[in-house]
C-alpha atoms as a PDB file:
ATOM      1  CA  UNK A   1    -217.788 -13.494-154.029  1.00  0.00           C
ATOM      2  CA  UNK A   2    -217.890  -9.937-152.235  1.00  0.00           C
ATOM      3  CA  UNK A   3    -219.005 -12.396-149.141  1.00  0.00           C
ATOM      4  CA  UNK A   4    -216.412 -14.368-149.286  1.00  0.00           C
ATOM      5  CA  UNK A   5    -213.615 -11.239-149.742  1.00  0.00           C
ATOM      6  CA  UNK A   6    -215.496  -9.942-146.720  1.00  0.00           C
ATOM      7  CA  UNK A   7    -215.158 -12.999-144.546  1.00  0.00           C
ATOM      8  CA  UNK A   8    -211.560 -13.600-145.307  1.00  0.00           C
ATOM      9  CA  UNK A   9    -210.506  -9.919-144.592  1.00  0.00           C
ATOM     10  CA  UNK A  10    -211.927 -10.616-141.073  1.00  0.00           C
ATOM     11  CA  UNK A  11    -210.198 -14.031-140.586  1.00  0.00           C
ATOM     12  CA  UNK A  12    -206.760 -12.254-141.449  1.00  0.00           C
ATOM     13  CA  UNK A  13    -207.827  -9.352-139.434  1.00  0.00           C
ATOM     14  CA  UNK A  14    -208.591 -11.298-136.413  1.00  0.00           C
ATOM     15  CA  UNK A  15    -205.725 -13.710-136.641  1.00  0.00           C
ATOM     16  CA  UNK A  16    -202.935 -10.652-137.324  1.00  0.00           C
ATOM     17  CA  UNK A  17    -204.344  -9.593-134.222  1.00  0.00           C
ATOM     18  CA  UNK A  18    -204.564 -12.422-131.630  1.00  0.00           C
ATOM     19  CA  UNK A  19    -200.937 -12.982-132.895  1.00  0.00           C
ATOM     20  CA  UNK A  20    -199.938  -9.390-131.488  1.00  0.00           C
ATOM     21  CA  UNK A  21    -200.609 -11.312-127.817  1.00  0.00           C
ATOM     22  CA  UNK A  22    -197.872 -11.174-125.412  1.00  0.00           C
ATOM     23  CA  UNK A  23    -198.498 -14.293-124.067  1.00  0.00           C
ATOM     24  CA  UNK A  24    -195.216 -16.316-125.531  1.00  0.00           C
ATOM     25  CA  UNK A  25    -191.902 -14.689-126.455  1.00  0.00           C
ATOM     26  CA  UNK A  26    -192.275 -14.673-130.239  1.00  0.00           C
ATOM     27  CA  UNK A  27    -190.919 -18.306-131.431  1.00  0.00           C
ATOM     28  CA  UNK A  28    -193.216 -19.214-134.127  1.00  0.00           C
ATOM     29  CA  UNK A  29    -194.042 -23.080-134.182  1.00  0.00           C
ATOM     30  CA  UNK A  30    -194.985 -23.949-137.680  1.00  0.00           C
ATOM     31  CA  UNK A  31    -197.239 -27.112-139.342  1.00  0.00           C
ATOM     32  CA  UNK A  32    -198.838 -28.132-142.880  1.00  0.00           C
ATOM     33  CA  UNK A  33    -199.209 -24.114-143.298  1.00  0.00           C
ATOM     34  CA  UNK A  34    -200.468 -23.274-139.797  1.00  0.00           C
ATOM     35  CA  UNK A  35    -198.343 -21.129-137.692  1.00  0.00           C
ATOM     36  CA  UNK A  36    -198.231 -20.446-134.237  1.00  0.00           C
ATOM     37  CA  UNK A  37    -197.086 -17.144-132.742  1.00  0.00           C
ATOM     38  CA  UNK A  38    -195.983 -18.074-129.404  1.00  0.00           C
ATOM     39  CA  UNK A  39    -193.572 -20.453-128.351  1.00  0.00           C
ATOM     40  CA  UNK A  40    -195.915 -21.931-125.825  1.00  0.00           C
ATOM     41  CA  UNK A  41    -199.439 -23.519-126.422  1.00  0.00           C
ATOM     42  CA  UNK A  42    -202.015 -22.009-125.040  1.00  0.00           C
ATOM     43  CA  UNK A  43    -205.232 -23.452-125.991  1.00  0.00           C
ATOM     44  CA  UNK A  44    -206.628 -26.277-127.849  1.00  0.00           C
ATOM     45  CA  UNK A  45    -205.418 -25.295-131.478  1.00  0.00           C
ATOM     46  CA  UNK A  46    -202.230 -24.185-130.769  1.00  0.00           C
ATOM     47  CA  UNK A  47    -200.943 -27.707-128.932  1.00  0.00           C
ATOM     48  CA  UNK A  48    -202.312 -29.770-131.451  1.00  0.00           C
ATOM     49  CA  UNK A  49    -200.923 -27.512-134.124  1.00  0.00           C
ATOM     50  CA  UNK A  50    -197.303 -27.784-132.500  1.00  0.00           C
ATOM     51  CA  UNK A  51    -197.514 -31.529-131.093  1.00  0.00           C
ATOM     52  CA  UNK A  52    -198.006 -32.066-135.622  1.00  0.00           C
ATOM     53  CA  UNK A  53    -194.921 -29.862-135.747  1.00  0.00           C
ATOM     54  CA  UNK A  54    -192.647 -32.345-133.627  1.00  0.00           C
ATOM     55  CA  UNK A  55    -193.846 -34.921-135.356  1.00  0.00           C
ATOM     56  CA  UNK A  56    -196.341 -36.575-133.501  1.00  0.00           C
ATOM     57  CA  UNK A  57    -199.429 -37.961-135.680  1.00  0.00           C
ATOM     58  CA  UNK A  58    -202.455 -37.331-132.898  1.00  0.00           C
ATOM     59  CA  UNK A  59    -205.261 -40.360-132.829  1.00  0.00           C
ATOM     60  CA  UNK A  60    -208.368 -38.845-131.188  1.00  0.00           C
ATOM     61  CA  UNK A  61    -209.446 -41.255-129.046  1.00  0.00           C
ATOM     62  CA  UNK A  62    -213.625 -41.345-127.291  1.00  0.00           C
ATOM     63  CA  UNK A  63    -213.809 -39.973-124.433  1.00  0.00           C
ATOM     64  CA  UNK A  64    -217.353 -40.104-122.126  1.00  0.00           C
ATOM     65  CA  UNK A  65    -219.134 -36.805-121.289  1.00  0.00           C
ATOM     66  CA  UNK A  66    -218.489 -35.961-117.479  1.00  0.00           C
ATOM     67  CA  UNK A  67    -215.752 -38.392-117.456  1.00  0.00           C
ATOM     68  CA  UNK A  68    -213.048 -35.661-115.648  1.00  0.00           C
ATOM     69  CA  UNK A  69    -211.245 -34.679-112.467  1.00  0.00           C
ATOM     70  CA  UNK A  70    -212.118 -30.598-113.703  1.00  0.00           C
ATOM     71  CA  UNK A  71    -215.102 -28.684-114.734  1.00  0.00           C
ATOM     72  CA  UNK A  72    -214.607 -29.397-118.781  1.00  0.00           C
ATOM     73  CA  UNK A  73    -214.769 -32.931-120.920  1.00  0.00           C
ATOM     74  CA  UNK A  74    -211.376 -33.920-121.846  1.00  0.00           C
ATOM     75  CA  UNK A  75    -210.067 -34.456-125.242  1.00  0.00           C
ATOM     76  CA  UNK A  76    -208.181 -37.787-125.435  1.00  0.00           C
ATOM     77  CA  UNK A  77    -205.396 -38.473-128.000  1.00  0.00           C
ATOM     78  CA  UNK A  78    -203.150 -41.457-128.823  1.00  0.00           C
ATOM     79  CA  UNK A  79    -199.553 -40.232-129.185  1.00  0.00           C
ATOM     80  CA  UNK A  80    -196.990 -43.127-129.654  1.00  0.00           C
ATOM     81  CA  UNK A  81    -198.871 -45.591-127.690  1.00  0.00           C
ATOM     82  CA  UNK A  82    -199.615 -43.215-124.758  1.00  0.00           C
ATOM     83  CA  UNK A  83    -202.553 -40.993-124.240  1.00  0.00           C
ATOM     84  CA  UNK A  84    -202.563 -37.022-123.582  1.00  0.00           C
ATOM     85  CA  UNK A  85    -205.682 -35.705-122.200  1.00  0.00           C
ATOM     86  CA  UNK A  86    -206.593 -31.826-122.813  1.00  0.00           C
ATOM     87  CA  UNK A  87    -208.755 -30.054-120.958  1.00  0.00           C
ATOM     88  CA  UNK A  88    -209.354 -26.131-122.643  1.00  0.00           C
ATOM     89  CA  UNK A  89    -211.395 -24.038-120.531  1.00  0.00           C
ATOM     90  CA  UNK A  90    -213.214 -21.007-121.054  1.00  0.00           C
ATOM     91  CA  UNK A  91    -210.137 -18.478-119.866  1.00  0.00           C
ATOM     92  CA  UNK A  92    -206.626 -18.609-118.412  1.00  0.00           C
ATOM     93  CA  UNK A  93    -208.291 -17.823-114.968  1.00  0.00           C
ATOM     94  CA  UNK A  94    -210.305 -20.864-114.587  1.00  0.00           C
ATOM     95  CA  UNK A  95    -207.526 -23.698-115.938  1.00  0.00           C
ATOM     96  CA  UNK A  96    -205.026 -21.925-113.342  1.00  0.00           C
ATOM     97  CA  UNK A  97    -207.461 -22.067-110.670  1.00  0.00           C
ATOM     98  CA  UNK A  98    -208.541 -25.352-111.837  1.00  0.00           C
ATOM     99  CA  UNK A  99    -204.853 -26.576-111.902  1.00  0.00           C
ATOM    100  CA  UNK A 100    -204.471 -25.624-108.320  1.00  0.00           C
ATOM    101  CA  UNK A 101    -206.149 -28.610-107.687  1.00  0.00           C
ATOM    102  CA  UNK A 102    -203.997 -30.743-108.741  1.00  0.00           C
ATOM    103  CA  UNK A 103    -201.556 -32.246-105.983  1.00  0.00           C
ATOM    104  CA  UNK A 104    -197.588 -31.664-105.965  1.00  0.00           C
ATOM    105  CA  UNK A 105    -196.965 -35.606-107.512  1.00  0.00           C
ATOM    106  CA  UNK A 106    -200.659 -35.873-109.442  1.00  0.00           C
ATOM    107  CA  UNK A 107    -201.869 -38.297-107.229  1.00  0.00           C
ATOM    108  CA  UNK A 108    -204.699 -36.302-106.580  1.00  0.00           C
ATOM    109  CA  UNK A 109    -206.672 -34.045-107.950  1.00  0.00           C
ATOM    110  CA  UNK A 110    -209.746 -32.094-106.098  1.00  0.00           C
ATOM    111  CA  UNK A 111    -211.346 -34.735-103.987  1.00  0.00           C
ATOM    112  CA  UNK A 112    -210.761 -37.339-105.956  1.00  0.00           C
ATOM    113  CA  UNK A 113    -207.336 -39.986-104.783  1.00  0.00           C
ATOM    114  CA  UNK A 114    -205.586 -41.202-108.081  1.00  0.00           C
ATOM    115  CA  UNK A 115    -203.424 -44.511-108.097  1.00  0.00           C
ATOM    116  CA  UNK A 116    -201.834 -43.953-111.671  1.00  0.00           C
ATOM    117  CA  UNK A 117    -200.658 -47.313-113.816  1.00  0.00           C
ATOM    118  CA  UNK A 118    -197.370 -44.727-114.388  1.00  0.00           C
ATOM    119  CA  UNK A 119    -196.032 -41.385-113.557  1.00  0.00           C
ATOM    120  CA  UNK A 120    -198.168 -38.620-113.803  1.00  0.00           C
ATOM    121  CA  UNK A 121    -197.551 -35.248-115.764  1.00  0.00           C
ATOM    122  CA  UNK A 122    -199.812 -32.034-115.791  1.00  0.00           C
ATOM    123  CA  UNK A 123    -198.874 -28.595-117.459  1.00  0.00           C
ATOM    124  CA  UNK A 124    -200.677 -25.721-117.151  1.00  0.00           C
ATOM    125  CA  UNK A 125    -200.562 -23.050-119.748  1.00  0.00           C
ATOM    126  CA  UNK A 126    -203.793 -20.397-121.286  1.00  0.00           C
ATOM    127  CA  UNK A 127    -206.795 -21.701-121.302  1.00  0.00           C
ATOM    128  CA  UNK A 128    -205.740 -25.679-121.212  1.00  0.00           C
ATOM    129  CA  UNK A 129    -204.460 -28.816-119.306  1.00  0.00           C
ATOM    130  CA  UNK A 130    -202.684 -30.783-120.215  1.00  0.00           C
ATOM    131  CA  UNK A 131    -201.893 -34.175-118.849  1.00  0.00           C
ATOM    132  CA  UNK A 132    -199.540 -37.237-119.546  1.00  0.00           C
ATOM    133  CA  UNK A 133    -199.702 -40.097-117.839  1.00  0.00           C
ATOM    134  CA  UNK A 134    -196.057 -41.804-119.366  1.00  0.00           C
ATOM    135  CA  UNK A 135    -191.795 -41.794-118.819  1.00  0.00           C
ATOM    136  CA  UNK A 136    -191.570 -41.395-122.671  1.00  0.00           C
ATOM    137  CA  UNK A 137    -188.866 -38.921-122.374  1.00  0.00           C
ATOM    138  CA  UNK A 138    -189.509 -37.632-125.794  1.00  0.00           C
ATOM    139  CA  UNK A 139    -192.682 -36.706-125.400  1.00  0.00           C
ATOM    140  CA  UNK A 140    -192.065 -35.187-121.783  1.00  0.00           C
ATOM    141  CA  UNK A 141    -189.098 -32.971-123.388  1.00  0.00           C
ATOM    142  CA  UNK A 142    -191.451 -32.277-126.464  1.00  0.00           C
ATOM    143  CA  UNK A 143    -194.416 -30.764-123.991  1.00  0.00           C
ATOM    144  CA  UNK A 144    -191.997 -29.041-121.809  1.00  0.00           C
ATOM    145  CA  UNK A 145    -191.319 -27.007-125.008  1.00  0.00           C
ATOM    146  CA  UNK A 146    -195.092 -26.403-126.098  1.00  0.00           C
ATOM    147  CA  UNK A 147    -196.804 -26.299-122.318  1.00  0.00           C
ATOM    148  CA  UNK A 148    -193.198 -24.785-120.117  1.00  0.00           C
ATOM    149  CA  UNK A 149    -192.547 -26.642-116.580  1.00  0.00           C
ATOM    150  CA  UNK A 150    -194.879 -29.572-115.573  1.00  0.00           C
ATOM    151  CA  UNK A 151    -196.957 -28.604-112.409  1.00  0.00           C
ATOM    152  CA  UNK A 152    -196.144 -31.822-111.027  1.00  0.00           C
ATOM    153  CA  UNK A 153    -193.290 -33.281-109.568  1.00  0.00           C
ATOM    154  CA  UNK A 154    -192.950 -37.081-110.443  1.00  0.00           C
END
């Protein structure tokens, strides 16, 4: 039981402090008892947490190790028909150097010449990517409030 008292002092310690970041401006995004500290996502946990808090019921879909235009494995999810594809590397400084990558309208990214089946959207923000390939205008005005200004102009 002492254990236990131990661990959770930690996990309170550690997450009062990560939320003393000054990487958002202080809007807390709030799900099923999770809360967010930032108004922007910035990695894995903090997207998914606030794409549940718009709404959205995520389907994780299979995605195929070394199937990826960057250094990581995507995560793939189903959101209203469309899929969103997160990439979370290790620190800010490799997704923003990794997002560089990408071209002004998405179409292509490193070496690699993409001919998408509709527009292409890509938002940079932390540790993660985050692409859309979709016009749903809901869900582009829903990640321009997690993930700020697409990178890409389409």
């Amino acid at each position: 039981m002492k254990k236990l008292a131990i661990v959770f002092a930690t996990l309170v310690l550690v997450l009062g402090v990560s939320g003393c970041s000054n990487t958002g401006v202080g809007q807390q995004i709030e799900s099923k008892g999770n809360t967010v500290n930032n108004q922007y996502a910035n990695d894995y946990d903090t997207f998914i947490v606030a794409m549940k808090a718009k709404g959205y019921s995520l389907e994780m879909q299979v995605s195929q190790k070394g199937e990826s235009f960057f250094s990581v494995t995507p995560k793939y999810f189903k959101v209203n028909g469309d899929i969103i594809s997160i990439y979370e590397f290790t620190n800010y400084d490799s997704a923003k150097s990794q997002s560089r990558t990408i071209s002004n309208d998405g179409s292509r990214i490193g070496n690699s010449s993409i001919d998408w089946i509709d527009k292409p959207h890509f938002y940079v923000k932390g540790k993660i990517i985050v692409g859309y390939i979709g016009s749903n205008q809901t869900i582009l005005n829903d990640l321009s409030k997690i993930m700020g200004d697409s990178i890409t102009n389409t």
